[in-house]
Protein backbone atom coordinates (compact mmCIF):
# COMPACT_ATOMS: atom_id res chain seq x y z
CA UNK A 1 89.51 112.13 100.24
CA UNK A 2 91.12 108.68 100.27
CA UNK A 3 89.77 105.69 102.26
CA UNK A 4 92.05 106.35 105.70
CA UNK A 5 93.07 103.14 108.15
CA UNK A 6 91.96 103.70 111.54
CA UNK A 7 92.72 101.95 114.56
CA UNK A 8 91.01 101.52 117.75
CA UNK A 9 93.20 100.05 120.76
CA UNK A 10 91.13 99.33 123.84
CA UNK A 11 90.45 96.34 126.27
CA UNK A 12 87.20 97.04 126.58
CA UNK A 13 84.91 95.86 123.37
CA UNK A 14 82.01 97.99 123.99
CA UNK A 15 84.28 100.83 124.07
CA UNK A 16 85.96 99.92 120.74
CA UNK A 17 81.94 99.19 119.44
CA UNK A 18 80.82 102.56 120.49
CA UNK A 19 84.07 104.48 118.48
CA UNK A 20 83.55 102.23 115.41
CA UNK A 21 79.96 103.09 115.44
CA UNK A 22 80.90 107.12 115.78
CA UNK A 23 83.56 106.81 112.94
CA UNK A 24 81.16 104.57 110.70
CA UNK A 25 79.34 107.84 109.32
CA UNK A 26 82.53 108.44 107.02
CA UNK A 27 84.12 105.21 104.76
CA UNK A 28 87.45 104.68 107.36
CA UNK A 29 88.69 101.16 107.38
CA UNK A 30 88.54 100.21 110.76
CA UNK A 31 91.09 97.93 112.68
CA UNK A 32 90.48 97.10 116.21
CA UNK A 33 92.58 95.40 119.22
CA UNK A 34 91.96 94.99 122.35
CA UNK A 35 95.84 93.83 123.75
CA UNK A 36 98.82 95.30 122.98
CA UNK A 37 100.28 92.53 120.74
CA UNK A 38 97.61 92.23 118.56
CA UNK A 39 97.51 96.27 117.95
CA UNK A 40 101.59 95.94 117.16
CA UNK A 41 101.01 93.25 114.79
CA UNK A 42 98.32 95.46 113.18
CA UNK A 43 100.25 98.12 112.82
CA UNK A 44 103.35 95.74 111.19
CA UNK A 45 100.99 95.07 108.20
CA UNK A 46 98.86 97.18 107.54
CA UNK A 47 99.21 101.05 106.50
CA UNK A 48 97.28 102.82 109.39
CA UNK A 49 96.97 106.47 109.46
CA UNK A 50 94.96 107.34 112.67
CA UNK A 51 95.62 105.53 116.14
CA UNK A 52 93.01 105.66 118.89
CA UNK A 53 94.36 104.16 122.04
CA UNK A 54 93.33 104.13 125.47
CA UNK A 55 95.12 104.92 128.53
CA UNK A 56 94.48 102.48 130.85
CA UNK A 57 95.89 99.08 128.84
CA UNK A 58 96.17 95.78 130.80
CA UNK A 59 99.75 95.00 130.08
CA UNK A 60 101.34 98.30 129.11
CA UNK A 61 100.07 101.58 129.20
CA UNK A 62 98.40 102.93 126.46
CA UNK A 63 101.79 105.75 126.22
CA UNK A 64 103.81 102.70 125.71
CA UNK A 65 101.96 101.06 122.82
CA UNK A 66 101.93 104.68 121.47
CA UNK A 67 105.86 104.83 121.53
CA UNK A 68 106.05 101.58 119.90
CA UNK A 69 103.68 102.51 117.31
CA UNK A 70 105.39 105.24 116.65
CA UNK A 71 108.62 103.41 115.89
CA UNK A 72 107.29 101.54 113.73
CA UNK A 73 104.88 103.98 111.76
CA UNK A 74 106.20 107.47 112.48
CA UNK A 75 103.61 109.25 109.97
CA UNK A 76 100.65 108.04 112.03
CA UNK A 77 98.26 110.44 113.79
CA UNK A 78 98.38 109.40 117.30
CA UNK A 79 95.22 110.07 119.78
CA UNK A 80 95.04 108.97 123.29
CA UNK A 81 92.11 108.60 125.17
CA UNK A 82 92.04 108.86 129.09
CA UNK A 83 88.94 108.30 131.33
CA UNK A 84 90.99 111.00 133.50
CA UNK A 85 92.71 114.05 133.05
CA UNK A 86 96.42 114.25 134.22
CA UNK A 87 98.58 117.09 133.17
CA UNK A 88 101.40 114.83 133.73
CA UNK A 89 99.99 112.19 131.50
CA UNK A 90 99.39 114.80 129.15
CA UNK A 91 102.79 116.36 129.14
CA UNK A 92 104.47 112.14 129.20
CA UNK A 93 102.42 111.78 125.73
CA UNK A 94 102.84 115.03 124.07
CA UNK A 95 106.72 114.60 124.30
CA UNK A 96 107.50 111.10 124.37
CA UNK A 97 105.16 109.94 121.41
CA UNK A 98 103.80 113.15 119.78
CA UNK A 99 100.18 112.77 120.26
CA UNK A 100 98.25 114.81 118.37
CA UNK A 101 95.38 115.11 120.43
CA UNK A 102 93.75 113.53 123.97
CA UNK A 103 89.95 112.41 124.17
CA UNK A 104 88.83 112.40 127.77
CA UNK A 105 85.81 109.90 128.65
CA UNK A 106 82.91 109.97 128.89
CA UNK A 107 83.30 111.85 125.37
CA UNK A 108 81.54 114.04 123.01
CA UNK A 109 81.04 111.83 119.78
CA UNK A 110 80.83 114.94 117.43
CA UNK A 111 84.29 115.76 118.95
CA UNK A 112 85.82 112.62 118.35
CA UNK A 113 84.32 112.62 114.35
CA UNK A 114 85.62 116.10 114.08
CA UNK A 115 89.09 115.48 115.73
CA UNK A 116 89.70 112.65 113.18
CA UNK A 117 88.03 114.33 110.36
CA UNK A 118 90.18 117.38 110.89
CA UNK A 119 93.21 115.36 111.03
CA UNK A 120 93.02 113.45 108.21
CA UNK A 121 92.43 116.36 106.23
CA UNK A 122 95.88 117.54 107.70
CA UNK A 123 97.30 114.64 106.65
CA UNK A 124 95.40 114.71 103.01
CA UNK A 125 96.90 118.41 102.27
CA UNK A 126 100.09 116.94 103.00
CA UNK A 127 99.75 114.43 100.75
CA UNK A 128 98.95 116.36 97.68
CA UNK A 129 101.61 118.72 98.34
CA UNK A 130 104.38 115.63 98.17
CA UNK A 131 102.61 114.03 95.17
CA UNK A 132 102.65 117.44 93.21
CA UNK A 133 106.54 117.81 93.13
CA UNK A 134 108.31 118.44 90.16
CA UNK A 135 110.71 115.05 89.82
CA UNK A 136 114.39 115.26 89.15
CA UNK A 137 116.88 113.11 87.98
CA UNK A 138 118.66 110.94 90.64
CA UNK A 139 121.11 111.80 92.95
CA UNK A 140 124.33 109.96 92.03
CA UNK A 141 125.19 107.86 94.48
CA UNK A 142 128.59 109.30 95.06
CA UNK A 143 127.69 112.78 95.84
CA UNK A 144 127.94 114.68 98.42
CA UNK A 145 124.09 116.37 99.72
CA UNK A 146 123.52 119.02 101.98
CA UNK A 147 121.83 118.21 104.96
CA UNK A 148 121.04 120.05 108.53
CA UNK A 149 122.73 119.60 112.09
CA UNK A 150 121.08 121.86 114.35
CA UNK A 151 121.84 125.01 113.06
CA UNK A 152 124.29 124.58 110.37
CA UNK A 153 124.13 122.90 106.83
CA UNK A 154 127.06 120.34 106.30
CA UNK A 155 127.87 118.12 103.42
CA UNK A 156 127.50 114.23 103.75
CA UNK A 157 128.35 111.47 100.87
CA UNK A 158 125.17 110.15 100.31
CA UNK A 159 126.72 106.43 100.23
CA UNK A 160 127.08 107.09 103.79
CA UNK A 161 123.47 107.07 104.53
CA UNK A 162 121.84 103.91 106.23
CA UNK A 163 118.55 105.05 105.74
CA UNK A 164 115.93 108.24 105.96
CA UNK A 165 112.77 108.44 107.86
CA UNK A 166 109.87 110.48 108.72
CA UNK A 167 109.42 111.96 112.10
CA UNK A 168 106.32 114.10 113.23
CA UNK A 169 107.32 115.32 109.18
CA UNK A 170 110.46 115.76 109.87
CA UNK A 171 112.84 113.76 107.59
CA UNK A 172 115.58 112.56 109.61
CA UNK A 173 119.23 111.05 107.63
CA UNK A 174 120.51 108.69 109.21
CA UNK A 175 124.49 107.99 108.98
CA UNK A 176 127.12 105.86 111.44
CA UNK A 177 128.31 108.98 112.53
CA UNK A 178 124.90 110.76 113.47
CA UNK A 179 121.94 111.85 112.88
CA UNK A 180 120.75 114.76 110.54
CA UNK A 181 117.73 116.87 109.10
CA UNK A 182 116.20 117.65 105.40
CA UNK A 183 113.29 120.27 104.93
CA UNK A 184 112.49 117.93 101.80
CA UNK A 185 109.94 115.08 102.46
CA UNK A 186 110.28 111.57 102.31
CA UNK A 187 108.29 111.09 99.62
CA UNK A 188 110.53 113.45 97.57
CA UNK A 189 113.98 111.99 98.47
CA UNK A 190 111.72 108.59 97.53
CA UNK A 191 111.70 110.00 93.77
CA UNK A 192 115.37 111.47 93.54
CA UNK A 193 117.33 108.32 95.21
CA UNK A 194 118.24 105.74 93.07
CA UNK A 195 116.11 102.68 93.75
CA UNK A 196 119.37 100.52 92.27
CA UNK A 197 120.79 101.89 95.88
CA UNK A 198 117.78 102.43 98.13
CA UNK A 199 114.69 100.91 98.79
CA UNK A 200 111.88 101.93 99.98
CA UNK A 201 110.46 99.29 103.07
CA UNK A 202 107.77 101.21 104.50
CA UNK A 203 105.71 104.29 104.08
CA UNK A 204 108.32 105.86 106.97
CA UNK A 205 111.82 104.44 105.88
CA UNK A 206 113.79 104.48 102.77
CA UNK A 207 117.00 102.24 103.27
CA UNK A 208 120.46 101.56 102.28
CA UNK A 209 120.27 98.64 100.08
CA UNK A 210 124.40 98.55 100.89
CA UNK A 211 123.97 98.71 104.46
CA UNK A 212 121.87 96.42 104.84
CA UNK A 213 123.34 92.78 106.68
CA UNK A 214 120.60 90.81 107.96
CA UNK A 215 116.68 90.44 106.92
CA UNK A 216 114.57 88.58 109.60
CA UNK A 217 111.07 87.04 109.60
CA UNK A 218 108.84 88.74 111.44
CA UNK A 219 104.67 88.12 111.86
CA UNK A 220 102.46 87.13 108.41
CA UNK A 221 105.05 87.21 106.03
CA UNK A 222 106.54 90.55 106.64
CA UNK A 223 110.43 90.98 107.60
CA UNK A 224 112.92 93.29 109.57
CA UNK A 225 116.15 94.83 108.03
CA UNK A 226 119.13 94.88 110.68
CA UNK A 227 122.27 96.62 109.28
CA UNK A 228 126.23 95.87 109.89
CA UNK A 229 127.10 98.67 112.16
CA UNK A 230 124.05 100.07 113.34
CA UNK A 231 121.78 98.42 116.27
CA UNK A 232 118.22 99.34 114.75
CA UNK A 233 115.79 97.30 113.04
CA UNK A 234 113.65 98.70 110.06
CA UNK A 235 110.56 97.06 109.01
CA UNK A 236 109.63 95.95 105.73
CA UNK A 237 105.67 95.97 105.09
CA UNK A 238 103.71 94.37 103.44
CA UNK A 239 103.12 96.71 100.30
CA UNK A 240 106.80 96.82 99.39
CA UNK A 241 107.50 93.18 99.88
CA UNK A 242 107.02 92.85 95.81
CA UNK A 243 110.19 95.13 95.40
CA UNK A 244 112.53 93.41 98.40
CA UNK A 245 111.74 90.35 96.89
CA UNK A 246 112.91 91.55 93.50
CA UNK A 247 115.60 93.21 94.79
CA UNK A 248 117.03 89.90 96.80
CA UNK A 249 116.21 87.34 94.11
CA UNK A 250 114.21 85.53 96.70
């Protein structure tokens, strides 16, 4: 299995040393933060695939940072931990950020090790089934594609498309006029789009090289891709600066 990124979000260090100690038995990399801003501008640069965050932040509540996260890296396995169990908290964090698990404290630290290991292994059979598609020539960039909206397949020019991204593994399509679904993963589109016409800026977003109108500075050398008609803001990390950089002649 690869080498995962973990993070640990918590304002209390001894908290953050006890969880780094219980995930040391396997070879995670392990980020830590201990405010919110710091865990954000963690999560801007580096690829992190399992997010331990505590409730009970100083600033903003641990939900919060979750739903930010979660903007920003939509493939990430998010676990909250609570020194209390709420079934209203519980409920908030299942549907407004998707967490894939709650820890409560004082915890069991074979459950912790085993809720991670199990899933990363998830997220590892996922993987291999993405890497072991067949690829196909590129979709001209002209054509129309079929693509979901609720219950009923409609045909979209893929020129329309501002960018793709990857939802609780759900690819969504993203067009000025709405929003749709693909069963296909991102990683798939990634290999039948033309990279002359998109671009892959993150692990979760492949954009619209077209639609693109503004490209902003963000924290350590990364950037943020604003587009002409739509008020979002993608993020370009670090491992696919190479290819913007190319692509941009800067």
């Amino acid at each position: 299995m690869d080498n995962f990124n973990i993070l640990i979000i918590d304002d209390d260090q001894n908290i953050i040393n006890a969880l780094k100690r219980i995930l040391s038995k396997n070879e995670y990399i392990i980020y830590s933060a201990d405010k919110s801003d710091k865990a954000i501008d963690i999560i801007k640069n580096h690829e992190i695939d399992v997010i331990l965050c505590d409730y009970n932040m100083p600033e903003i509540s641990g939900i919060e940072i979750l739903k930010i996260t979660k903007n920003i890296l939509p493939n990430a396995i998010r676990i909250l931990i609570t020194g209390y169990i709420d079934v209203h908290v519980t409920i908030s964090a299942i549907n407004e950020v998707g967490i894939y698990y709650y820890i409560a404290k004082p915890w069991n630290n074979q459950e912790v090790l085993s809720v991670v290991e199990k899933a990363l292994r998830e997220k590892h059979r996922n993987k291999e089934k993405e890497d072991i598609f067949i690829k196909k020539p590129h979709v001209q960039y002209n054509k129309k594609i079929p693509v979901w909206e609720d219950e009923n397949i409609i045909l979209i020019n893929l020129s329309d498309i501002y960018y793709l991204t990857s939802i609780n593994g759900n690819v969504a399509i993203v067009t000025e006029k709405g929003n749709y679904k693909s069963p296909n993963a991102l990683s798939t589109w990634g290999k039948k789009l033309d990279e002359n016409y998109f671009f892959r800026s993150h692990r979760g977003y492949i954009v619209n090289i077209d639609k693109i109108d503004k490209i902003s500075p963000w924290f350590n050398g990364a950037y943020n891709i604003k587009f002409n008609k739509l008020n979002e803001t993608i993020p370009i990390s670090r491992g696919y600066m190479k290819r913007f950089r190319e692509i941009f002649e800067l």
